[in-house]
N, C-alpha and C. Protein backbone atom coordinates (compact mmCIF):
# COMPACT_ATOMS: atom_id res chain seq x y z
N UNK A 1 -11.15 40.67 2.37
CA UNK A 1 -9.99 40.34 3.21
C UNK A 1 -9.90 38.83 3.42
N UNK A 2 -10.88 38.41 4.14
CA UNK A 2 -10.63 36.98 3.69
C UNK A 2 -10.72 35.76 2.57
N UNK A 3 -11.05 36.35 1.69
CA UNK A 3 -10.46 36.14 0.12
C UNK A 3 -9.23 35.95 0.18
N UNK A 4 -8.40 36.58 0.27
CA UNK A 4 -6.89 37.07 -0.03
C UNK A 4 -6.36 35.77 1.24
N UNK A 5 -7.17 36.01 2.39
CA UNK A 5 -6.61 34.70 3.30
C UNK A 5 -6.53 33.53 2.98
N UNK A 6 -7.58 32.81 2.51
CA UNK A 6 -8.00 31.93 1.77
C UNK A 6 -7.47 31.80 1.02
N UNK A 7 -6.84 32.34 -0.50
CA UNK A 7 -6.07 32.40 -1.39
C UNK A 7 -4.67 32.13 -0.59
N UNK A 8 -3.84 33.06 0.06
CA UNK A 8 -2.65 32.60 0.63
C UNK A 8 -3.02 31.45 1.10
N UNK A 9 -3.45 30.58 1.76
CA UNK A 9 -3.75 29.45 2.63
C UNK A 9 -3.77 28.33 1.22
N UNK A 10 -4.15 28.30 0.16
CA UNK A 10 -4.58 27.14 -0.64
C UNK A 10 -3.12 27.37 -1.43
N UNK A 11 -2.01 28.81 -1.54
CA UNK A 11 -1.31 28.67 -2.26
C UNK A 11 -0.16 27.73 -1.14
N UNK A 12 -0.30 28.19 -0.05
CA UNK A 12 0.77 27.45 1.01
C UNK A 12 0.34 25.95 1.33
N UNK A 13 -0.56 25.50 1.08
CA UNK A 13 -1.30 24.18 0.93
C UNK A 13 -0.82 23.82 -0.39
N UNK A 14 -0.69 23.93 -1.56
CA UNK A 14 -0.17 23.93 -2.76
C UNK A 14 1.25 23.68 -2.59
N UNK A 15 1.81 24.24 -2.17
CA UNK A 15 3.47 24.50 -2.16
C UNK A 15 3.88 23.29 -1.44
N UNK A 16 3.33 23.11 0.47
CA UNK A 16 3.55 22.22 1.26
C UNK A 16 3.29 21.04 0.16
N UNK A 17 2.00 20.49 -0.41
CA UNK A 17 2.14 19.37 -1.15
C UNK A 17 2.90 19.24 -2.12
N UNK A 18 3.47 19.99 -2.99
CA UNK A 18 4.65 20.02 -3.78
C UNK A 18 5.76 19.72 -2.92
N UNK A 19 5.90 20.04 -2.07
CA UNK A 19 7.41 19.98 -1.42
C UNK A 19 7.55 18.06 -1.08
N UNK A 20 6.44 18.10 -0.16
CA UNK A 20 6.37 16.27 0.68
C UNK A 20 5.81 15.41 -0.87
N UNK A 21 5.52 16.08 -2.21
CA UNK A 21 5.67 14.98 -3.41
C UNK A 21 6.56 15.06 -3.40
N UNK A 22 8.17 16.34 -3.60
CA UNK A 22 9.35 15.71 -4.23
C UNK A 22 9.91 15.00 -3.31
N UNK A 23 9.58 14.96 -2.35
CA UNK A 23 10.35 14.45 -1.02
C UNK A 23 10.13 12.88 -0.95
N UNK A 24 8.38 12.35 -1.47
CA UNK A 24 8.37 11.28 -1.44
C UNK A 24 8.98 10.92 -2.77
N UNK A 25 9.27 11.17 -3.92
CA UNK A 25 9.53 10.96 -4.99
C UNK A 25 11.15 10.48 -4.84
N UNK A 26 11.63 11.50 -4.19
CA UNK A 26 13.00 11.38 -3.55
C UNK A 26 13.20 10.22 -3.23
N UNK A 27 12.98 10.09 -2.03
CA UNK A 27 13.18 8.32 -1.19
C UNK A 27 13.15 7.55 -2.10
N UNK A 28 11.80 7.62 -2.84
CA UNK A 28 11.67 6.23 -3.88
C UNK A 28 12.51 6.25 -4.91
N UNK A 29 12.76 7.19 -5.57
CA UNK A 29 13.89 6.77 -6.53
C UNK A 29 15.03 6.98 -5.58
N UNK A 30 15.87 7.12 -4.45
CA UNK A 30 17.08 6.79 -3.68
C UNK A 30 16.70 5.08 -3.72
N UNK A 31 15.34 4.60 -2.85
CA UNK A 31 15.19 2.98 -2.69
C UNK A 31 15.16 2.33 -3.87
N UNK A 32 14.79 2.97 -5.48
CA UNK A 32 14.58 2.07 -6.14
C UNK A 32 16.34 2.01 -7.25
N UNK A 33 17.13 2.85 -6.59
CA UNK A 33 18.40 2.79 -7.23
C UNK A 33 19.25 2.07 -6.04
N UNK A 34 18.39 1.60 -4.99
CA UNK A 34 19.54 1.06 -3.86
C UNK A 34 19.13 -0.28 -4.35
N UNK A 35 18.07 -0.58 -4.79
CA UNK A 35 17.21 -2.41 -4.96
C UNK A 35 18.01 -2.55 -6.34
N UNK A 36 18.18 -1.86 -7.38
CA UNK A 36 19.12 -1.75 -8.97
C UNK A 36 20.33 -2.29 -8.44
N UNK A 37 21.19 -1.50 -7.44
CA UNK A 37 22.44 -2.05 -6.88
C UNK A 37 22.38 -2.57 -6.47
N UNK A 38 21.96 -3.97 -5.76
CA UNK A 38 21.35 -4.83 -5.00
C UNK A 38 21.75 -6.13 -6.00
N UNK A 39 20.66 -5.75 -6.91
CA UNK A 39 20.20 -6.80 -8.10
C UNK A 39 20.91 -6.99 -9.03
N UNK A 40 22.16 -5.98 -9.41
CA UNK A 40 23.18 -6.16 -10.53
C UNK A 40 24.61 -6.43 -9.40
N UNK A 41 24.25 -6.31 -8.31
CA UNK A 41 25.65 -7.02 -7.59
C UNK A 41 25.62 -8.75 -7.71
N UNK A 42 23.97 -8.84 -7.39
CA UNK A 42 23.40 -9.88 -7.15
C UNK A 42 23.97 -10.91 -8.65
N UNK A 43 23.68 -10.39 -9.96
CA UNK A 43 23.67 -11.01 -10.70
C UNK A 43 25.33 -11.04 -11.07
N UNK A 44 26.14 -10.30 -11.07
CA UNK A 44 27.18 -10.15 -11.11
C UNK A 44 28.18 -11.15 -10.28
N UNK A 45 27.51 -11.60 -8.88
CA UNK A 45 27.71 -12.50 -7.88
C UNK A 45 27.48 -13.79 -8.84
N UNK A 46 26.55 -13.99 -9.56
CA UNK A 46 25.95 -15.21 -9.64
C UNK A 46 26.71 -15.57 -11.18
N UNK A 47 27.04 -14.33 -11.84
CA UNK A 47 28.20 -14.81 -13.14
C UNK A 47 29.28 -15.27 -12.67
């Protein structure tokens, strides 16, 4: 029985860290396509 607990517990530990990676993955590519628009306004400014 607590096998099976243990097992659910490491698969929901599994999942939770899958979820808060895409989540951080998220932000960073949203911030690293907001710094792209940033930098080609920037240069676009400066032509």
């Amino acid at each position: 029985m607590s096998i099976v607990i243990t097992e659910s517990l490491m698969t929901m530990a599994l999942f939770v860290n899958i979820e808060s990676f895409l989540a951080v993955s998220l932000v960073l590519l949203v911030n690293l396509a907001q710094l792209h628009d940033k930098s080609c306004r920037a240069n676009q400014a400066a032509l």
